[in-house]
N, C-alpha and C. Protein backbone atom coordinates (compact mmCIF):
# COMPACT_ATOMS: atom_id res chain seq x y z
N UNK A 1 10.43 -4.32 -3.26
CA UNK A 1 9.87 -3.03 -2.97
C UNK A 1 8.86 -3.18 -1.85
N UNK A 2 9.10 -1.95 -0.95
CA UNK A 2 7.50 -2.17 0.13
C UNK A 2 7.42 -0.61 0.39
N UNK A 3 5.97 -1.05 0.96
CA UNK A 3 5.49 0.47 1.34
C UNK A 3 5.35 0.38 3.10
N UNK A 4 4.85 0.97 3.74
CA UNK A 4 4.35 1.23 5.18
C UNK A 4 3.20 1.49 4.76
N UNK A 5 2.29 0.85 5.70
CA UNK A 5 0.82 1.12 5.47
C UNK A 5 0.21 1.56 6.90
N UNK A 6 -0.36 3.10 6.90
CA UNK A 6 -0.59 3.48 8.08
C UNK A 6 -2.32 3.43 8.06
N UNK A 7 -2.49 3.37 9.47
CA UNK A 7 -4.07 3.22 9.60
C UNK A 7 -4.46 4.54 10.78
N UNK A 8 -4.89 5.90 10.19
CA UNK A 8 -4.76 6.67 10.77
C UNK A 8 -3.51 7.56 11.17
N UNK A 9 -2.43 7.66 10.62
CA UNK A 9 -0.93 7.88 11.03
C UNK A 9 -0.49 6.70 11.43
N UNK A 10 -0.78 5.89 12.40
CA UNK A 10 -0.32 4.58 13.30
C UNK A 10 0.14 3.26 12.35
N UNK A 11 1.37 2.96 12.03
CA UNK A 11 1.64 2.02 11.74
C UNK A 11 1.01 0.99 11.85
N UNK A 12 0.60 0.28 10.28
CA UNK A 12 -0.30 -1.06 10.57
C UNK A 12 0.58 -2.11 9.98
N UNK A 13 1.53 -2.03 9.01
CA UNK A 13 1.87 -3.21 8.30
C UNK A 13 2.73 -2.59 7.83
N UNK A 14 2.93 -3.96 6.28
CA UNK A 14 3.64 -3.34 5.60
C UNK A 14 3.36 -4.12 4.37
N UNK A 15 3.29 -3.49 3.16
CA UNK A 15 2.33 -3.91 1.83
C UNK A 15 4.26 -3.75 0.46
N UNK A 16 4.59 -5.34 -0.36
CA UNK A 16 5.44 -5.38 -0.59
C UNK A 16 5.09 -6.49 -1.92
N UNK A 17 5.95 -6.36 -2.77
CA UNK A 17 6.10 -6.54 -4.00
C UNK A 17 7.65 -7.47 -4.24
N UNK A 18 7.44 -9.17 -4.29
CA UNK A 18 8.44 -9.44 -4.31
C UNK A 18 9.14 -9.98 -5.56
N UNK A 19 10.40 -10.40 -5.74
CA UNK A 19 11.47 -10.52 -6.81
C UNK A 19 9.86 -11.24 -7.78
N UNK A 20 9.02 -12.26 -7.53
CA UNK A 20 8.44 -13.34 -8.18
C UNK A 20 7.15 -12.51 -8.48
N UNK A 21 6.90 -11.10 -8.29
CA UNK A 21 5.20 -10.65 -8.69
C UNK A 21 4.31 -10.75 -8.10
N UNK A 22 4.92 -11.34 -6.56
CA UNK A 22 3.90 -11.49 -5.79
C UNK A 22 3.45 -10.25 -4.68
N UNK A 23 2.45 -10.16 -4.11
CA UNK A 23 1.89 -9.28 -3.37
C UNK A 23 2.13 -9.48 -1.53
N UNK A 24 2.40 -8.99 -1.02
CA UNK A 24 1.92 -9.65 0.52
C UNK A 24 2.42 -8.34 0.97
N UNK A 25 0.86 -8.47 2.26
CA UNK A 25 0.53 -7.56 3.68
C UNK A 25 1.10 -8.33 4.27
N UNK A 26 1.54 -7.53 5.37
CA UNK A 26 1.97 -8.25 7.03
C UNK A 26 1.86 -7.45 7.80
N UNK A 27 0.70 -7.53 8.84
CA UNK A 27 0.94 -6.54 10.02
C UNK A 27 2.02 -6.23 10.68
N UNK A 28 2.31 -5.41 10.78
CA UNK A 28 3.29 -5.19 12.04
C UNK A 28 3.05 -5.72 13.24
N UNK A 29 3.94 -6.22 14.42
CA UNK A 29 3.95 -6.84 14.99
C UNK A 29 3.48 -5.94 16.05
N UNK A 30 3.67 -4.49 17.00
CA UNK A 30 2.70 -4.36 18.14
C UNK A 30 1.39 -4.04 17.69
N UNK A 31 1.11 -4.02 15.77
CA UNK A 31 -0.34 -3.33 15.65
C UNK A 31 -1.35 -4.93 15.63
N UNK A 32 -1.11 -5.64 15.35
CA UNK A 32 -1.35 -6.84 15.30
C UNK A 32 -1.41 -7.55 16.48
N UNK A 33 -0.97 -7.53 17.25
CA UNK A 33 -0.99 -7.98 18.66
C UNK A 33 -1.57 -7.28 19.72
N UNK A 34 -2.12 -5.66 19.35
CA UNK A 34 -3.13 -4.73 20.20
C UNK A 34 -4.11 -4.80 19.58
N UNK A 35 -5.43 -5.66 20.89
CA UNK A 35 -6.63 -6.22 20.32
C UNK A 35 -7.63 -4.77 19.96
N UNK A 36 -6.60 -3.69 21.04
CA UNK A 36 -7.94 -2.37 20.27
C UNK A 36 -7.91 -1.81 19.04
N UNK A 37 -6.66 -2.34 18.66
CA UNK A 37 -6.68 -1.49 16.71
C UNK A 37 -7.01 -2.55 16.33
N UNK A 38 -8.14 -1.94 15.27
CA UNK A 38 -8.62 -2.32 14.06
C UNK A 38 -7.95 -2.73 13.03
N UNK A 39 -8.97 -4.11 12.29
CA UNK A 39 -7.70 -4.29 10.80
C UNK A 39 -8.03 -3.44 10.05
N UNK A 40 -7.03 -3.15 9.21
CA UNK A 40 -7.17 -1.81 7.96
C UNK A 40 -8.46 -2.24 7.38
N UNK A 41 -8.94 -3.49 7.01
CA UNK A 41 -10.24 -3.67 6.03
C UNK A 41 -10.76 -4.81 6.77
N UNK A 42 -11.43 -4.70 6.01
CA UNK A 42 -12.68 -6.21 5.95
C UNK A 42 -11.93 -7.40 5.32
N UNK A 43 -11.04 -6.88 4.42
CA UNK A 43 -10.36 -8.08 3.83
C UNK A 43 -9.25 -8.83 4.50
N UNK A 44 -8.67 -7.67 5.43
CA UNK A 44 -7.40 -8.11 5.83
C UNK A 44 -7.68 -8.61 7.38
N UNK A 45 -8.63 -9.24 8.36
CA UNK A 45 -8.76 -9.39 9.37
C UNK A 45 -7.51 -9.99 9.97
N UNK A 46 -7.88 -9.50 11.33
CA UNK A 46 -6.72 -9.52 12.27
C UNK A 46 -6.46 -11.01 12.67
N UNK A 47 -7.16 -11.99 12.12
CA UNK A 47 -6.81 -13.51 12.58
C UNK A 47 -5.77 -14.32 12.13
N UNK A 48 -5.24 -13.46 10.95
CA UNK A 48 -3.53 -13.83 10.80
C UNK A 48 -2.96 -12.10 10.14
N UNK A 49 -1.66 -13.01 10.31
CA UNK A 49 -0.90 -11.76 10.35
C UNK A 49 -0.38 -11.44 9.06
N UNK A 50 -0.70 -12.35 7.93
CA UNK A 50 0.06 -11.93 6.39
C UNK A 50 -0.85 -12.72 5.76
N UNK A 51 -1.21 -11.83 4.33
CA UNK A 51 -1.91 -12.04 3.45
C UNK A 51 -1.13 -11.96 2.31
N UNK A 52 -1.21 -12.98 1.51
CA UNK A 52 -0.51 -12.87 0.18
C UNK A 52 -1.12 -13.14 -1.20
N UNK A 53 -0.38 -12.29 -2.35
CA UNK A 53 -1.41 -12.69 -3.58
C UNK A 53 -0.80 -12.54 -5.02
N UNK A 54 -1.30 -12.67 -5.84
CA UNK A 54 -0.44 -12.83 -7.20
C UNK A 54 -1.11 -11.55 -7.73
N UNK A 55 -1.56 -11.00 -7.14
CA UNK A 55 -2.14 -9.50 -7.95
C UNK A 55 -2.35 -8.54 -6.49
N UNK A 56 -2.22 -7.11 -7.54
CA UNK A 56 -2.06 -6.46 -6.02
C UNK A 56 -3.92 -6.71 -5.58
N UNK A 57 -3.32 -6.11 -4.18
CA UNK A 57 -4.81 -6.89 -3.00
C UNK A 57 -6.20 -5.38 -3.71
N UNK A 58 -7.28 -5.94 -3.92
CA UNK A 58 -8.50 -5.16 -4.53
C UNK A 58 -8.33 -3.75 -3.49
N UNK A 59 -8.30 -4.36 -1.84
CA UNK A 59 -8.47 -3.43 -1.28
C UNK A 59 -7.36 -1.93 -1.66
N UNK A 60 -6.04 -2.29 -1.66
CA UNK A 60 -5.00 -1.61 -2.30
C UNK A 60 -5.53 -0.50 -3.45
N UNK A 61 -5.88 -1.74 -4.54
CA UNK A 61 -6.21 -0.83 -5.65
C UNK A 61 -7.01 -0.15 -5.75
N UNK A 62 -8.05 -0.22 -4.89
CA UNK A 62 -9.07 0.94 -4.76
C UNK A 62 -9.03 2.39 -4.11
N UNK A 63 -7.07 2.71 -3.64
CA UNK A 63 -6.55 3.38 -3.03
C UNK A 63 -6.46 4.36 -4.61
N UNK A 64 -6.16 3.72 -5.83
CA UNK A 64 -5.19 4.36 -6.73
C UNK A 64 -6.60 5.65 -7.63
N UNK A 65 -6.18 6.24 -7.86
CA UNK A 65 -6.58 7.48 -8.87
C UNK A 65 -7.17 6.92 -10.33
N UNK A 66 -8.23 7.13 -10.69
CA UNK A 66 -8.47 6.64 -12.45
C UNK A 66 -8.94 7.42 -13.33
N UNK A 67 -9.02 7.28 -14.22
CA UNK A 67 -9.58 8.23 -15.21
C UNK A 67 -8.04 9.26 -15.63
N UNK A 68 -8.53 10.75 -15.71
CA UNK A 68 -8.09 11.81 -16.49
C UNK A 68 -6.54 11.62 -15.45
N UNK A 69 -6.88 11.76 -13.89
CA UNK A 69 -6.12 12.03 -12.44
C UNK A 69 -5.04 10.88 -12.47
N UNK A 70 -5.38 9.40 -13.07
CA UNK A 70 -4.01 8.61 -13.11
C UNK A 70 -3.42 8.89 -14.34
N UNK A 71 -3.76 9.26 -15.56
CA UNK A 71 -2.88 9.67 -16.35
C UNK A 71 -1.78 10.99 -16.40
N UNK A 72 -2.41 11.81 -15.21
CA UNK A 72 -1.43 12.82 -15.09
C UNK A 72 -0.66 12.38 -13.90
N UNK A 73 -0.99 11.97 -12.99
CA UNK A 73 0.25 11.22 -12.31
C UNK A 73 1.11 10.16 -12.99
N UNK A 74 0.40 9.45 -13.63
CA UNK A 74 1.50 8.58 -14.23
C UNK A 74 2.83 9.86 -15.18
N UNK A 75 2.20 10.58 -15.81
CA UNK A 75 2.80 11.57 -16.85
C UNK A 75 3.49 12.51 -16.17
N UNK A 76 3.26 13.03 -14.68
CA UNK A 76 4.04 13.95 -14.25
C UNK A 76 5.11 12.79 -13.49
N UNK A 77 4.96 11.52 -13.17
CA UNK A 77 5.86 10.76 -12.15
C UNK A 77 6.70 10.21 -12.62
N UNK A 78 6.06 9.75 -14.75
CA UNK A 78 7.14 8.70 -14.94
C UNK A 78 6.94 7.71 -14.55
N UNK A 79 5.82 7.01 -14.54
CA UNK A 79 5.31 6.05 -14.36
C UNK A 79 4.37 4.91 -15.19
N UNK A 80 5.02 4.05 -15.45
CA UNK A 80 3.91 3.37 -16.22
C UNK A 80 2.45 2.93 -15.76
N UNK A 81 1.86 3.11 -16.56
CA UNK A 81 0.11 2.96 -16.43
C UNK A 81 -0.23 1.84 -15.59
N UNK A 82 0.56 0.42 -15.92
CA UNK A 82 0.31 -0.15 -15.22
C UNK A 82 1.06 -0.95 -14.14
N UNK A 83 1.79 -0.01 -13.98
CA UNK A 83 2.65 -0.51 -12.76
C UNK A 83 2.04 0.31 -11.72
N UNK A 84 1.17 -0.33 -10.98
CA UNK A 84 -0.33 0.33 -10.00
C UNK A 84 0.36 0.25 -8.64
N UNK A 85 1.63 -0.62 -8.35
CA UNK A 85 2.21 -0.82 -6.94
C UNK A 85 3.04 0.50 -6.91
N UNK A 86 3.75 0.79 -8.28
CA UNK A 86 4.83 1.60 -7.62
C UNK A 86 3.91 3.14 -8.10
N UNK A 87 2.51 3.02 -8.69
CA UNK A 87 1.89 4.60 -8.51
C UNK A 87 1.41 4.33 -6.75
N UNK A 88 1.30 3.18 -6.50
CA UNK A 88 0.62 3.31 -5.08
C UNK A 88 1.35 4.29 -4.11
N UNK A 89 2.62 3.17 -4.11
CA UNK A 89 3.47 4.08 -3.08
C UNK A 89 4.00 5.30 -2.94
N UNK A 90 3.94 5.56 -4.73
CA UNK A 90 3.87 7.44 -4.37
C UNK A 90 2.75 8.32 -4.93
N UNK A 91 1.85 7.73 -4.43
CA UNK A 91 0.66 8.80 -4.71
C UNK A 91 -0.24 8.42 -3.62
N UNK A 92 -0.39 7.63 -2.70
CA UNK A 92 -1.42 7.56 -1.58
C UNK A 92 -0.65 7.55 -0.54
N UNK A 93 0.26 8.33 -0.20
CA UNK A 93 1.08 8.95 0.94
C UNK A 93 0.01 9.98 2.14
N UNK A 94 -1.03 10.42 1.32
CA UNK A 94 -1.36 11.76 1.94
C UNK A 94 -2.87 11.70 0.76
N UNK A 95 -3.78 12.39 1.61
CA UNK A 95 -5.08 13.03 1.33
C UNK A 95 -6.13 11.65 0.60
N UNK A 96 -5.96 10.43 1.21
CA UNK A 96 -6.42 9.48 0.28
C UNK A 96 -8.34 9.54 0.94
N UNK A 97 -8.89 8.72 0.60
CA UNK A 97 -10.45 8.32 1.03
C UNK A 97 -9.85 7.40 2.18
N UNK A 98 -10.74 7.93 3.76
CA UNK A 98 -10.39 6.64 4.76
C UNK A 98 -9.01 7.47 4.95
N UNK A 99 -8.66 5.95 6.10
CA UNK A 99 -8.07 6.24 7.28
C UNK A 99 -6.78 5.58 6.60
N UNK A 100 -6.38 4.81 5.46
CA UNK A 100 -5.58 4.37 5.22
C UNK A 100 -4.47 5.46 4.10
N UNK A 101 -3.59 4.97 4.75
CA UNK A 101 -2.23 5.94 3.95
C UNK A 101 -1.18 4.91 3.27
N UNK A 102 -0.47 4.99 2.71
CA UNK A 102 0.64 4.26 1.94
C UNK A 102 1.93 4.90 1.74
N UNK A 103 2.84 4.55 2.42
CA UNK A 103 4.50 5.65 1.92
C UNK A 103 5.36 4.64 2.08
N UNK A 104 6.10 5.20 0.83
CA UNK A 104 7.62 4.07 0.05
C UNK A 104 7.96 3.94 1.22
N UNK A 105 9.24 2.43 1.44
CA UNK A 105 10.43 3.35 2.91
C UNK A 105 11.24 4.24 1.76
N UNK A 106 12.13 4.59 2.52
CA UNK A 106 12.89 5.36 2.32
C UNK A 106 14.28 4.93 1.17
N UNK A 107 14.52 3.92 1.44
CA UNK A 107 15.05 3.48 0.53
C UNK A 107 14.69 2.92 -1.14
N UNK A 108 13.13 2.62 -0.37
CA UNK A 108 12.71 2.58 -1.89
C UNK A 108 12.34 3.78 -3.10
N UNK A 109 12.04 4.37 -2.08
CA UNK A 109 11.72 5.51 -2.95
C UNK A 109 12.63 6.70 -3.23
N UNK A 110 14.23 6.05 -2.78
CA UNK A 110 15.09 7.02 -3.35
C UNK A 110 16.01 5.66 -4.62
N UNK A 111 15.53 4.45 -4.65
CA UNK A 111 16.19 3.75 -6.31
C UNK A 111 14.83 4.54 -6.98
N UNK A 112 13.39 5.12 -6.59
CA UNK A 112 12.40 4.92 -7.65
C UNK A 112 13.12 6.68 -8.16
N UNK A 113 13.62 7.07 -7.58
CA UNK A 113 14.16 8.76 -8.18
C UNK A 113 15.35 8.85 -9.05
């Protein structure tokens, strides 16, 4: 599974979930290589190009909804509580805190329907 991770609309990466549970960012390759865009965080600096992890990245999760607001997304989406990657990718598409956005591709988010 992966998402697109935009920084301002502008393609920055791409944030993915593999067969083993693991986590990994990877910039995209012209956002990463144009010294005037910014890295999405503090965490993810631009001095390499992929970050990987066995839990999703803090910065990520501080994207997601809590309290009363993730239980009704989880409940209107069909989503389990704690499957936090795949509420990511469809719930921080649009209107998040910051400049950062998150959307399924396209393919993923038509097996998640």
């Amino acid at each position: 599974m992966r998402g697109l991770v935009y920084h301002n609309g502008v393609l920055a990466g791409y944030l993915e979930k593999d067969n083993h549970r693991h986590y990994i960012f990877k910039y995209e390759d012209q956002y990463f290589e144009n010294k005037a865009k910014p890295p999405i965080s503090l965490s993810f600096p631009k001095n390499k190009k992929e970050y990987q992890s066995e839990h999703l990245f803090p910065f990520f999760f501080g994207l997601l909804a809590e309290g009363v607001n993730k239980e009704i997304q989880c409940r209107l989406l069909k989503i389990d509580e704690k499957d936090h990657f795949t509420r990511l990718l469809l719930t921080a598409g649009e209107a998040t805190i910051g400049a950062i956005t998150i959307k399924p591709e396209e393919d993923v988010l038509l097996r998640m329907l």
